[in-house]
Protein backbone atom coordinates (compact mmCIF):
# COMPACT_ATOMS: atom_id res chain seq x y z
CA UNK A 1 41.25 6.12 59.93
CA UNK A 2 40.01 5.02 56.38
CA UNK A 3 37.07 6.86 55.35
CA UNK A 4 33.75 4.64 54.29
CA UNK A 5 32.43 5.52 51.01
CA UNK A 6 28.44 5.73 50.20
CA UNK A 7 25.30 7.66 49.44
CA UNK A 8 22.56 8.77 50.69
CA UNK A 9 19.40 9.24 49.31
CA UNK A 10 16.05 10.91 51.13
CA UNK A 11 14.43 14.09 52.35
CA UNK A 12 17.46 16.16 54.37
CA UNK A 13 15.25 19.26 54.90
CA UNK A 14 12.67 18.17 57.57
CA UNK A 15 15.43 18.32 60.66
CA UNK A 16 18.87 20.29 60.88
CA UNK A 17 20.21 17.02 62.27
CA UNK A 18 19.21 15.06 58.34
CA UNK A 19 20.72 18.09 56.85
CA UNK A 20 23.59 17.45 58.81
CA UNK A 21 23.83 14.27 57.69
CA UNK A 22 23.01 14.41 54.51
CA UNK A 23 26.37 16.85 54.22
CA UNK A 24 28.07 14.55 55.95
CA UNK A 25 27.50 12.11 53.40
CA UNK A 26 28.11 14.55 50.76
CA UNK A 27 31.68 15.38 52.11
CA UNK A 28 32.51 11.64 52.51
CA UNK A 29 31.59 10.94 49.10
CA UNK A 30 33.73 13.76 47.69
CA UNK A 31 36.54 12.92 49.30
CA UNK A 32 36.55 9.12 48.12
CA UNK A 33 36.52 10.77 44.23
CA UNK A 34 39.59 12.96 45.09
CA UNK A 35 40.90 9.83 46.97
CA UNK A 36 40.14 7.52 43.56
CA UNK A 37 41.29 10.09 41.71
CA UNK A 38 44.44 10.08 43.89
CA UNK A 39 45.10 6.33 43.76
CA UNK A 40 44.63 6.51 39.50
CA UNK A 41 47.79 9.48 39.48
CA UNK A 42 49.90 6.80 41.38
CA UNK A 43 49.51 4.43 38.87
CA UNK A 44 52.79 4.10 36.53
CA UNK A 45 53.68 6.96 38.76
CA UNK A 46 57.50 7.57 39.44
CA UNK A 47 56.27 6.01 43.29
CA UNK A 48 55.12 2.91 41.58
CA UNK A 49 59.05 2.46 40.22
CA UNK A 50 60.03 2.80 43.65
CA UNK A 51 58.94 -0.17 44.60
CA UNK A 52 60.45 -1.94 41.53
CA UNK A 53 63.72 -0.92 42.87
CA UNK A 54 63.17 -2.10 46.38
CA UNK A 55 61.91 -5.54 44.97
CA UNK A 56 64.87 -5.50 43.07
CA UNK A 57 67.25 -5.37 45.61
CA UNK A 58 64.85 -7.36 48.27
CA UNK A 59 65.08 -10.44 45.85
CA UNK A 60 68.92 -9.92 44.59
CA UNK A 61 70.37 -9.91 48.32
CA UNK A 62 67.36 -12.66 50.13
CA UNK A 63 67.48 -15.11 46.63
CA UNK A 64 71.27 -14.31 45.92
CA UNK A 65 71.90 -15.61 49.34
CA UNK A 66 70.05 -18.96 48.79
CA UNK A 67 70.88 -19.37 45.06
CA UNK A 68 75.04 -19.52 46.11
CA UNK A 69 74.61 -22.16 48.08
CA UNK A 70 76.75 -24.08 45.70
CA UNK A 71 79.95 -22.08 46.56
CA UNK A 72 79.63 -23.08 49.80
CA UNK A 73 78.83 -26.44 49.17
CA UNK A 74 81.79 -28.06 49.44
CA UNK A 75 83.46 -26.28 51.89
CA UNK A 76 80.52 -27.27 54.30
CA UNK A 77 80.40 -30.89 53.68
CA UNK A 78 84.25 -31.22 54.10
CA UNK A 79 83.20 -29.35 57.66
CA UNK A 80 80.88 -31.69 58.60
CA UNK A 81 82.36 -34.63 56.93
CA UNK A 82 78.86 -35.46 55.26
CA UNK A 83 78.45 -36.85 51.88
CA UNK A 84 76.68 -34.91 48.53
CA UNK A 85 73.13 -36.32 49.39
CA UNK A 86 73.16 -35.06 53.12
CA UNK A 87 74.31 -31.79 52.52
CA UNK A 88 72.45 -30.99 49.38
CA UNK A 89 69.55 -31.34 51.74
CA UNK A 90 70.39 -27.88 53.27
CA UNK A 91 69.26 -26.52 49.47
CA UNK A 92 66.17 -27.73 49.49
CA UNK A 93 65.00 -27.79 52.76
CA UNK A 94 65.76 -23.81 52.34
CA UNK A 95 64.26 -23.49 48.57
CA UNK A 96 61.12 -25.39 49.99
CA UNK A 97 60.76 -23.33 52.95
CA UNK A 98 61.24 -20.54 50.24
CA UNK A 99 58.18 -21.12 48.33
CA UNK A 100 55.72 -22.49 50.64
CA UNK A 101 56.46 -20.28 53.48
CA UNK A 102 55.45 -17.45 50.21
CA UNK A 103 51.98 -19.23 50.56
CA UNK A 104 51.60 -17.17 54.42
CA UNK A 105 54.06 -14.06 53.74
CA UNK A 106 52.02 -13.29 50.57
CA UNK A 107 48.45 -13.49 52.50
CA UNK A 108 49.76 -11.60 55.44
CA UNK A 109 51.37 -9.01 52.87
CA UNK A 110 47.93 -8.83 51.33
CA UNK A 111 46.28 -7.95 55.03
CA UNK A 112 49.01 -6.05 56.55
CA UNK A 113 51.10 -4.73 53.60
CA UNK A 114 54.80 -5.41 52.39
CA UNK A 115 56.79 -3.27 55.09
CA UNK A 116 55.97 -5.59 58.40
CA UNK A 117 56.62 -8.70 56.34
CA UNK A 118 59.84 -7.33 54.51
CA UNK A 119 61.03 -6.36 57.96
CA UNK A 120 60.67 -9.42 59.25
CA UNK A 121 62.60 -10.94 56.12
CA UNK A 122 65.34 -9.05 57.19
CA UNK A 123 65.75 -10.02 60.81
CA UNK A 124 65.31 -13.47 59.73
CA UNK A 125 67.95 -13.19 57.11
CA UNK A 126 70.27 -12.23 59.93
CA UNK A 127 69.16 -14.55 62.20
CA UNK A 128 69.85 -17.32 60.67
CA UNK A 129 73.23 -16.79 59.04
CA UNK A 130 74.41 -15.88 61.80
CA UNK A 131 73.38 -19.00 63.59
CA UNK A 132 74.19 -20.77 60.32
CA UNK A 133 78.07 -19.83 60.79
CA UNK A 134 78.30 -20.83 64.31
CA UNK A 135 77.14 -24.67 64.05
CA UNK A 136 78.72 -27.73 64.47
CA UNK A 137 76.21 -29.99 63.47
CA UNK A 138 74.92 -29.96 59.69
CA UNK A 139 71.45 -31.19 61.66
CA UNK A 140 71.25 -27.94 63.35
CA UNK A 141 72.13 -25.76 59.79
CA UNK A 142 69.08 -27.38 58.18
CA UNK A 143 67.41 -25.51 60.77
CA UNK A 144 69.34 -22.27 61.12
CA UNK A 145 69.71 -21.77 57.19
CA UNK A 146 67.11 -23.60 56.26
CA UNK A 147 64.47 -21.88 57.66
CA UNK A 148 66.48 -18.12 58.38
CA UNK A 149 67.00 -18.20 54.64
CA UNK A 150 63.93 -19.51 54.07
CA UNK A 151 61.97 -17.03 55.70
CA UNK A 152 63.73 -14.22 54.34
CA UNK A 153 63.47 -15.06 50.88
CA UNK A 154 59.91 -16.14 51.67
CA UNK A 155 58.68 -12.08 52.87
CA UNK A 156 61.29 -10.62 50.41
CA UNK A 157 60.13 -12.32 46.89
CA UNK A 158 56.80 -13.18 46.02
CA UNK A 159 54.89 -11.13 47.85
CA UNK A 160 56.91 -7.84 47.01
CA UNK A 161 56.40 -8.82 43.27
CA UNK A 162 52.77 -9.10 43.93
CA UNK A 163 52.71 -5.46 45.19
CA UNK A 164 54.64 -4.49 42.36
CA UNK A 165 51.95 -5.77 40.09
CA UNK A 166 49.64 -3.71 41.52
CA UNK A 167 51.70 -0.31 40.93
CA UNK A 168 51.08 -0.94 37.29
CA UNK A 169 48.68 -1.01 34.40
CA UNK A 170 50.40 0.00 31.19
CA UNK A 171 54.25 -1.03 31.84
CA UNK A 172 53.07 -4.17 34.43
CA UNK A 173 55.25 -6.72 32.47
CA UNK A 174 58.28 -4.59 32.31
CA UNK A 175 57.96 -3.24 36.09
CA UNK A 176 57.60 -6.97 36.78
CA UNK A 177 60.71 -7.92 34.99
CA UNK A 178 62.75 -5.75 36.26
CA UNK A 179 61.52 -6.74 39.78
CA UNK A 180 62.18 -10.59 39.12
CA UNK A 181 65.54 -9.70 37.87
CA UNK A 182 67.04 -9.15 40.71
CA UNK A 183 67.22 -12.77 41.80
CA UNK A 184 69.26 -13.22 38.85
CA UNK A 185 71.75 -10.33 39.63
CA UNK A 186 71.92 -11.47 43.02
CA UNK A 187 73.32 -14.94 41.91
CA UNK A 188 75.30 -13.69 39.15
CA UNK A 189 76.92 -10.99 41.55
CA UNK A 190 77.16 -13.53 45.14
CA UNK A 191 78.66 -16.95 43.66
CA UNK A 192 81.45 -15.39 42.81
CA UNK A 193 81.84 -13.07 45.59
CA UNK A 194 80.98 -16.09 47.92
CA UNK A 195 83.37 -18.21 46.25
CA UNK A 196 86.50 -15.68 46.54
CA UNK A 197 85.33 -14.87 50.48
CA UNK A 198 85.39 -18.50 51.29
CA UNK A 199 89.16 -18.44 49.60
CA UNK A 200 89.74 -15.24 51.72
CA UNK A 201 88.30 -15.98 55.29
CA UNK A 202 85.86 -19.15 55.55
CA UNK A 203 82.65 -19.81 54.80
CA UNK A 204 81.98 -19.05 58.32
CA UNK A 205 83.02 -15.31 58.25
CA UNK A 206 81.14 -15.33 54.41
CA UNK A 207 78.30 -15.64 56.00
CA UNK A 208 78.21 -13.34 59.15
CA UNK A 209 79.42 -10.74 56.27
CA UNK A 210 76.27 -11.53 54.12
CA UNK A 211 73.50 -11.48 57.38
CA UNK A 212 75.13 -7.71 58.11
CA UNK A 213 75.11 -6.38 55.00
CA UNK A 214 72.06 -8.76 53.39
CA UNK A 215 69.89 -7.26 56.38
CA UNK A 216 70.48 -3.68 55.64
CA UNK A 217 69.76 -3.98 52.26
CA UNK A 218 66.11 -5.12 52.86
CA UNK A 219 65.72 -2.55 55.54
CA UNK A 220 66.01 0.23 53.10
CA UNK A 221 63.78 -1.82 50.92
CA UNK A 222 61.23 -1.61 53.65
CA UNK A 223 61.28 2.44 53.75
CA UNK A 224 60.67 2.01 50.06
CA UNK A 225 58.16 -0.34 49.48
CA UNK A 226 54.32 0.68 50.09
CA UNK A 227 50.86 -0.73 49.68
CA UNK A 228 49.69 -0.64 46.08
CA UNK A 229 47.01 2.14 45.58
CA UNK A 230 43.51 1.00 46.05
CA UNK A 231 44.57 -2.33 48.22
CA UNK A 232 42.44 -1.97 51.03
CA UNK A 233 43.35 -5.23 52.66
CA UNK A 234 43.68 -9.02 52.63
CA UNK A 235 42.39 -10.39 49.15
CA UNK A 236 40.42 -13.03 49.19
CA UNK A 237 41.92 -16.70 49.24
CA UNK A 238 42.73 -18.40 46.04
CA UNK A 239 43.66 -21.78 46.89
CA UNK A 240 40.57 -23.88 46.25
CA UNK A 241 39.61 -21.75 42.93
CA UNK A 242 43.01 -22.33 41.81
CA UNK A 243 43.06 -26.19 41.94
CA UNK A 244 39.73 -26.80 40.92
CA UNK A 245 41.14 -25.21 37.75
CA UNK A 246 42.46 -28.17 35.47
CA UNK A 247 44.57 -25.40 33.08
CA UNK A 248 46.34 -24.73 36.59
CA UNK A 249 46.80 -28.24 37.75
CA UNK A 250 48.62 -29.20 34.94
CA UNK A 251 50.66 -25.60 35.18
CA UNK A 252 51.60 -26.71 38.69
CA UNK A 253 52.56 -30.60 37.68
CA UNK A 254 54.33 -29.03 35.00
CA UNK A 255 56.60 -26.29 37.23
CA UNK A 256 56.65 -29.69 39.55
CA UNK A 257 58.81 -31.80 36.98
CA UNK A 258 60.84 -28.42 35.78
CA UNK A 259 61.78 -27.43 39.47
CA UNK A 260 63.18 -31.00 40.32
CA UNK A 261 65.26 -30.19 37.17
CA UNK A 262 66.01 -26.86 37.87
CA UNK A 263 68.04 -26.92 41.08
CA UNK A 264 69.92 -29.74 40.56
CA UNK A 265 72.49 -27.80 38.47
CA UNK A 266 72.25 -24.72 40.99
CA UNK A 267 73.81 -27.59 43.93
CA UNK A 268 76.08 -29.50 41.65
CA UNK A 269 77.28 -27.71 38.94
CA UNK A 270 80.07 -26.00 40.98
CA UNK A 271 80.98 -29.23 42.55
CA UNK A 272 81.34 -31.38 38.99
CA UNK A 273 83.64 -28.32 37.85
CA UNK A 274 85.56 -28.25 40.46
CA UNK A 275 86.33 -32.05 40.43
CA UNK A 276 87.22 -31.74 36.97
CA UNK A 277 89.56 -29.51 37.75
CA UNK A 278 88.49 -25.86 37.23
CA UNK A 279 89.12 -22.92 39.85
CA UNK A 280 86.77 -22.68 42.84
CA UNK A 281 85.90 -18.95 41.79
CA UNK A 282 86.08 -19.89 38.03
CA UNK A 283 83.42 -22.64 38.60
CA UNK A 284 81.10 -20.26 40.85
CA UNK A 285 81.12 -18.02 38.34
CA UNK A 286 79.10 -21.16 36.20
CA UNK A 287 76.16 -20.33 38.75
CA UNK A 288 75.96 -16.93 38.89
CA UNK A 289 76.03 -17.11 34.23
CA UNK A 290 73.07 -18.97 35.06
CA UNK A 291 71.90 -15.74 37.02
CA UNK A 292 73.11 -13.41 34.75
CA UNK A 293 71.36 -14.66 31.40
CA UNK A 294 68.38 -15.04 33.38
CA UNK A 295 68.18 -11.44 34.25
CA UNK A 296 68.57 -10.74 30.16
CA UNK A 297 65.79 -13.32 29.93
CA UNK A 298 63.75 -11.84 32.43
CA UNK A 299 63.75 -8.33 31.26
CA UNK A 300 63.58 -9.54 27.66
CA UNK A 301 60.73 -11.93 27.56
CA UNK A 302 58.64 -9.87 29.88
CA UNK A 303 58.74 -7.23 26.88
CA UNK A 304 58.43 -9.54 24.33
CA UNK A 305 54.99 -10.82 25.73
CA UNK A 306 53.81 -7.97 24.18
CA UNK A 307 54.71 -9.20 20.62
CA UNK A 308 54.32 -12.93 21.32
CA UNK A 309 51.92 -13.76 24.24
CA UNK A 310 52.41 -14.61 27.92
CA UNK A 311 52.39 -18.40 27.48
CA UNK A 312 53.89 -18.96 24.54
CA UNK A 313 57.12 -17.34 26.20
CA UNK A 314 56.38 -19.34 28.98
CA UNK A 315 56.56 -22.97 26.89
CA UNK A 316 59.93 -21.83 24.86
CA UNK A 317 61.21 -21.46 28.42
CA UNK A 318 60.70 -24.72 29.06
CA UNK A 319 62.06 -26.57 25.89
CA UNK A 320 64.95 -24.74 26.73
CA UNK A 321 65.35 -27.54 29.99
CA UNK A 322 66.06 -30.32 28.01
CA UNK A 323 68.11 -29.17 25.66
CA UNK A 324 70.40 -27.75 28.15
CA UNK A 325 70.80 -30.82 30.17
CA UNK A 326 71.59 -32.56 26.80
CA UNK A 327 74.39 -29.68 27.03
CA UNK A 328 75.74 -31.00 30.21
CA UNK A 329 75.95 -34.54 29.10
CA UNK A 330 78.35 -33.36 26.71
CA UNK A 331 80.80 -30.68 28.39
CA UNK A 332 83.22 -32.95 30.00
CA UNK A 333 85.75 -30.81 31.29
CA UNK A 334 85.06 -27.97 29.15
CA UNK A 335 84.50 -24.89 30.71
CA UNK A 336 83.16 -23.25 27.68
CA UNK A 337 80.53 -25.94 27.28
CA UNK A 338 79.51 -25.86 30.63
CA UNK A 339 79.04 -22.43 30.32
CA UNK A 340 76.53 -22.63 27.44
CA UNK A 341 74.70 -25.18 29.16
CA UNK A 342 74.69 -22.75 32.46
CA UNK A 343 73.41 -19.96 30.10
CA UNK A 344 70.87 -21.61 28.78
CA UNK A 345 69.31 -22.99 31.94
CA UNK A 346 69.50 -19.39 33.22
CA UNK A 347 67.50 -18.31 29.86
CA UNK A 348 64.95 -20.78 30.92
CA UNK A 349 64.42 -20.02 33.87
CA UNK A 350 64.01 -16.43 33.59
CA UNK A 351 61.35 -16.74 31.09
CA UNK A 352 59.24 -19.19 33.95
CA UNK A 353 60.02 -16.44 36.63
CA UNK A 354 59.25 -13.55 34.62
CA UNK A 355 56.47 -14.69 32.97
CA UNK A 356 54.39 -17.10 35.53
CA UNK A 357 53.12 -14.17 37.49
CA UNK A 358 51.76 -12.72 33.40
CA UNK A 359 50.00 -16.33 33.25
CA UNK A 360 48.17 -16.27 35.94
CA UNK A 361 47.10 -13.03 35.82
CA UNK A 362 45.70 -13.99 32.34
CA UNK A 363 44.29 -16.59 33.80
CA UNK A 364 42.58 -15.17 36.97
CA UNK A 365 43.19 -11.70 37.28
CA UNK A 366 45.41 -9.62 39.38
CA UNK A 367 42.84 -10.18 42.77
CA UNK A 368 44.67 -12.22 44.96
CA UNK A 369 48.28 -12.38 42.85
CA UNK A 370 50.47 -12.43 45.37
CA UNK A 371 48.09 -15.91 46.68
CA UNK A 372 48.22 -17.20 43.37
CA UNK A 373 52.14 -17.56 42.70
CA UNK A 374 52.84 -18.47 45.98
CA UNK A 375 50.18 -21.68 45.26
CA UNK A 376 51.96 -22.36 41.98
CA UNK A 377 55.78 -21.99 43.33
CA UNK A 378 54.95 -24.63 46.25
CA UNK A 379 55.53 -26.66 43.33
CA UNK A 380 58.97 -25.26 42.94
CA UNK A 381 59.79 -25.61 46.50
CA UNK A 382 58.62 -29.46 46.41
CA UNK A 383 60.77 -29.93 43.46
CA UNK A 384 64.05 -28.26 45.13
CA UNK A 385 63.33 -30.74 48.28
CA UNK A 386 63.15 -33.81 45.71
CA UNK A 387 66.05 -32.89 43.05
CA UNK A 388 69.02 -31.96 44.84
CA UNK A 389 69.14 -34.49 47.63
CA UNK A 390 68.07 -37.13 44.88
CA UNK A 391 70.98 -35.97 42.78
CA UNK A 392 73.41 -35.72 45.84
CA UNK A 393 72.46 -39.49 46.64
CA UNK A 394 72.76 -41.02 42.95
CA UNK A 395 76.14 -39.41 43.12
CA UNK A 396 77.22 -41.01 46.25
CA UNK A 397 75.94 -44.16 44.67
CA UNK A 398 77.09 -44.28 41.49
CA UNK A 399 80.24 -41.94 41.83
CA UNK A 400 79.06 -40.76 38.33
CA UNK A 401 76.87 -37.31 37.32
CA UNK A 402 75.51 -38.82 33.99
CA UNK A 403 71.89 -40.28 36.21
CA UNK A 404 71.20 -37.01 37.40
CA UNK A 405 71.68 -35.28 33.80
CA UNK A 406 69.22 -37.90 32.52
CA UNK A 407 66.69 -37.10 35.17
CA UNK A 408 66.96 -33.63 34.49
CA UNK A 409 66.47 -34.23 30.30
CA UNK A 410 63.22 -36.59 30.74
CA UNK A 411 61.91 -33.94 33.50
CA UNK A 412 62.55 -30.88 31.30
CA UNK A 413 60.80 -33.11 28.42
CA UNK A 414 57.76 -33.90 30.87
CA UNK A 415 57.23 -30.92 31.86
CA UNK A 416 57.53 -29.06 28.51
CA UNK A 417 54.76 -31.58 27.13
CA UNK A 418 52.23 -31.08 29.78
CA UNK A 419 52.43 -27.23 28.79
CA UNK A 420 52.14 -28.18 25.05
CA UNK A 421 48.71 -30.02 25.88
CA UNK A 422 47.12 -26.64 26.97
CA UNK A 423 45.03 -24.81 24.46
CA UNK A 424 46.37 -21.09 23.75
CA UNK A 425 44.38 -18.02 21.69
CA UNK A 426 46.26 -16.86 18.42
CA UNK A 427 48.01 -14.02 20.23
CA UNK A 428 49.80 -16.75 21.81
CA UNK A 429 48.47 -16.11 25.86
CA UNK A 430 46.49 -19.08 27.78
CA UNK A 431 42.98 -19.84 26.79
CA UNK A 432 40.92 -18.95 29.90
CA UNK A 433 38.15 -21.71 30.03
CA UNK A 434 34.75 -19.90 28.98
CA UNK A 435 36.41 -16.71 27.61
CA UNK A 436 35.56 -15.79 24.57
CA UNK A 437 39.03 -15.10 22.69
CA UNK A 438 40.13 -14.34 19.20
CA UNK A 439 40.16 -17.75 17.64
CA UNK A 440 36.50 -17.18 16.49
CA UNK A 441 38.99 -14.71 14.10
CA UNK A 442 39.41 -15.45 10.50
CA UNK A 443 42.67 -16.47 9.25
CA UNK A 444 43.04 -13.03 7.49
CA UNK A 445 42.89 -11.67 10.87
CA UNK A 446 45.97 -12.52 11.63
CA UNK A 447 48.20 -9.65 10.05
CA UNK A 448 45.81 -7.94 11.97
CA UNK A 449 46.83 -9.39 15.52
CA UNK A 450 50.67 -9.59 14.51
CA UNK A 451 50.28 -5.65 13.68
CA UNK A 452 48.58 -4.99 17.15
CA UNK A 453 51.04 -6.81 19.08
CA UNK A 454 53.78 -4.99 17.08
CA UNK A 455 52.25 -1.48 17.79
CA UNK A 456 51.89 -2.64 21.55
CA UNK A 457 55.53 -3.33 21.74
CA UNK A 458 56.25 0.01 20.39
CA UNK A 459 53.98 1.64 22.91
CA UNK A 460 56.27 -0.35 25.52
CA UNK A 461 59.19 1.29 24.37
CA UNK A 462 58.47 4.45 24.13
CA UNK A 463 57.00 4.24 27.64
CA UNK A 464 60.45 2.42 28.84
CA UNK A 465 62.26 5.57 27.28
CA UNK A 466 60.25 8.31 28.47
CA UNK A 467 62.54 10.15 31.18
């Protein structure tokens, strides 16, 4: 039972039942101080890294297990007997249940808090693989994995980050890296391990081995996770501030076109190795690079914010798109080419995971976060619905990758362009219509912000290596 802060103001000494009252009030109102008081020591607190870790691992095992989709890719349509278009449908009907399922996990994480809705990640998560490995019918697995997986990565992402966020004040963009990170160890660790399972057993048995093991991980993350302190319930609903906003309209047409291009590469980029004839494990292991340079990226940029501003991290992850689909167009059969292009991607799109959540805080505040992303990444799961099966299907067509590569250049280029057209202060973060920022600053002011950031970014540090 929550106690209900106040005062009280009149004459207590007329009756003993006012002076009983009146202490009444007194007690209540010292106890909310100690309680405020409380909540403020929790902050940064060794607690508040707690839940970094159990995000951490949430994400890696719930996005790990959508994101490897690619090992099993082949092995399922040869199942089935169903061609690249159909089964690259399983992708994004998960990735879009992903993100706008986040839109309902993140408000009822905001009213109920993060345990109930991680918990139900995990039964989901078990769920449906486990239905997933038992069907005949690649109908029935849009259902099973699409939505199982769906859910799961749905209570175990977004709205964990969003508690996260509210842990922290001083190292926010670092505890928030580290948190997003762990969907890129989870696909640089589970291609691979996926791909030499499938060799091993099937990718039947792979995946009643990751709903046992995927499920107890996010159990323990529920024992860990907690309310952030001074969440008192449900914030209030973002949705029709955030698209009357133009600056976030264009964000979300912009994460639209770099989604579509996004995810195409984490359905077909094992497949075009593997018909060029690299190893199944050895072209897995392209996917989870991708993961693995994102969770430098993610980590990295999220410090370097500090130094250059939130959005201007934010664009250079998006020119990144283009230039590494141009990469693709020109690997061949090369393995180390693919590679690079795989590394870059994953660069990319660490910076727009890391970072997003940073941008919108800038741009609205940290009320209502969790609400926020999951508005903004229901452009992501739109664009995972759109670019895989629309890749799948040009390939069927065409018997050729080279349409899908150009899609994904002139997306990247779209969306990178939109960003461009959005105003920014000089300390490189998004200008919030009718703030007053620092470009009423002089141009000799400038040494003056680069030294700031600079000492900011040492502050970081030293705050990272304080034991």
């Amino acid at each position: 039972m929550g106690i209900r802060c106040g005062s009280y103001s009149g004459d207590a000494t007329q009756h003993p039942r006012r002076r009983i009252s009146s202490y009444r009030h007194r007690v209540r109102n010292e106890l909310c101080e100690v309680g405020n008081m409380s909540d403020r020591q929790l902050i940064d607190s060794p607690r508040a890294w707690l839940t970094v870790v159990a995000t951490f691992f949430s994400s890696a095992v719930a996005l790990g297990t959508v994101y490897s989709f690619g090992a099993f890719f082949q092995s399922m349509a040869d199942d089935f007997g169903t061609g690249k278009g159909s089964t690259a449908v399983i992708f994004g009907l998960t990735t879009f249940s992903f993100f706008w399922l986040s839109l309902i996990t993140s408000r009822l994480s905001d009213r109920y808090g993060p345990r109930p809705v991680l918990a139900t990640g995990a039964v989901a998560l078990f769920v449906g693989l486990w239905a997933t490995s038992n069907v005949n019918s690649i109908g029935i697995g849009y259902v099973t994995f699409g939505v199982g997986a769906g859910i799961a990565a749905a209570c175990a992402y977004i709205p964990m980050v969003a508690h996260v966020g509210g842990w922290f004040e001083k190292s926010r963009a670092t505890a928030v890296g580290i948190s997003v990170a762990g969907i890129g160890v989870g696909t640089l660790v589970m291609n691979p391990l996926a791909a030499r399972l499938i060799d091993l057993y099937s990718w039947r048995t792979t995946y009643r081995i990751f709903a046992v093991v995927g499920s107890l991980i996010l159990i323990v993350g529920t024992l860990m996770m907690a309310r952030a302190p001074g969440e008192a319930g449900a914030a209030p609903s973002r949705v029709r501030e955030a698209f009357r906003s133009p600056t976030f309209r264009r964000l979300w047409l912009a994460a639209l076109c770099y989604a579509i291009a996004l995810f195409i590469p984490f359905v077909f980029a094992v497949p075009y190795a593997k018909e060029r004839g690299i190893s199944p494990v050895a072209a897995a292991t392209l996917v989870g690079l991708l993961g693995g340079s994102s969770v430098l990226s993610r980590i990295g940029f999220s410090w370097l914010t500090n130094r250059f501003g939130t959005f201007r991290i934010f664009r250079f992850g998006f020119v990144l798109c283009p230039i590494a689909f141009t990469t693709w167009l020109l690997a061949g059969s090369s393995f180390a080419t693919l590679a690079v292009f795989m590394l870059i991607m994953g660069i990319g799109y660490g910076s727009f995971v890391a970072v997003s959540p940073l941008v919108l805080a800038d741009l609205f505040g940290v009320v209502g976060l969790g609400s926020l992303m999951g508005i903004l990444y229901t452009a992501c799961g739109l664009g995972a619905l759109i670019g895989p099966p629309m890749a799948g299907r040009m390939i069927d067509v065409q018997d050729s990758y080279t349409m899908p590569m150009l899609v994904g250049l002139g997306l990247g280029l779209i969306a990178f362009l939109l960003l461009t057209l959005l105003p920014t202060t000089r300390s490189g973060n998004i200008l919030v219509p009718g703030a007053q920022h620092e470009e009423s600053q002089g141009t000799g002011s400038e040494v003056a912000v680069a030294m700031t950031a600079f000492d900011e970014t040492l502050m970081e540090l030293e705050d990272w290596l304080e034991p």
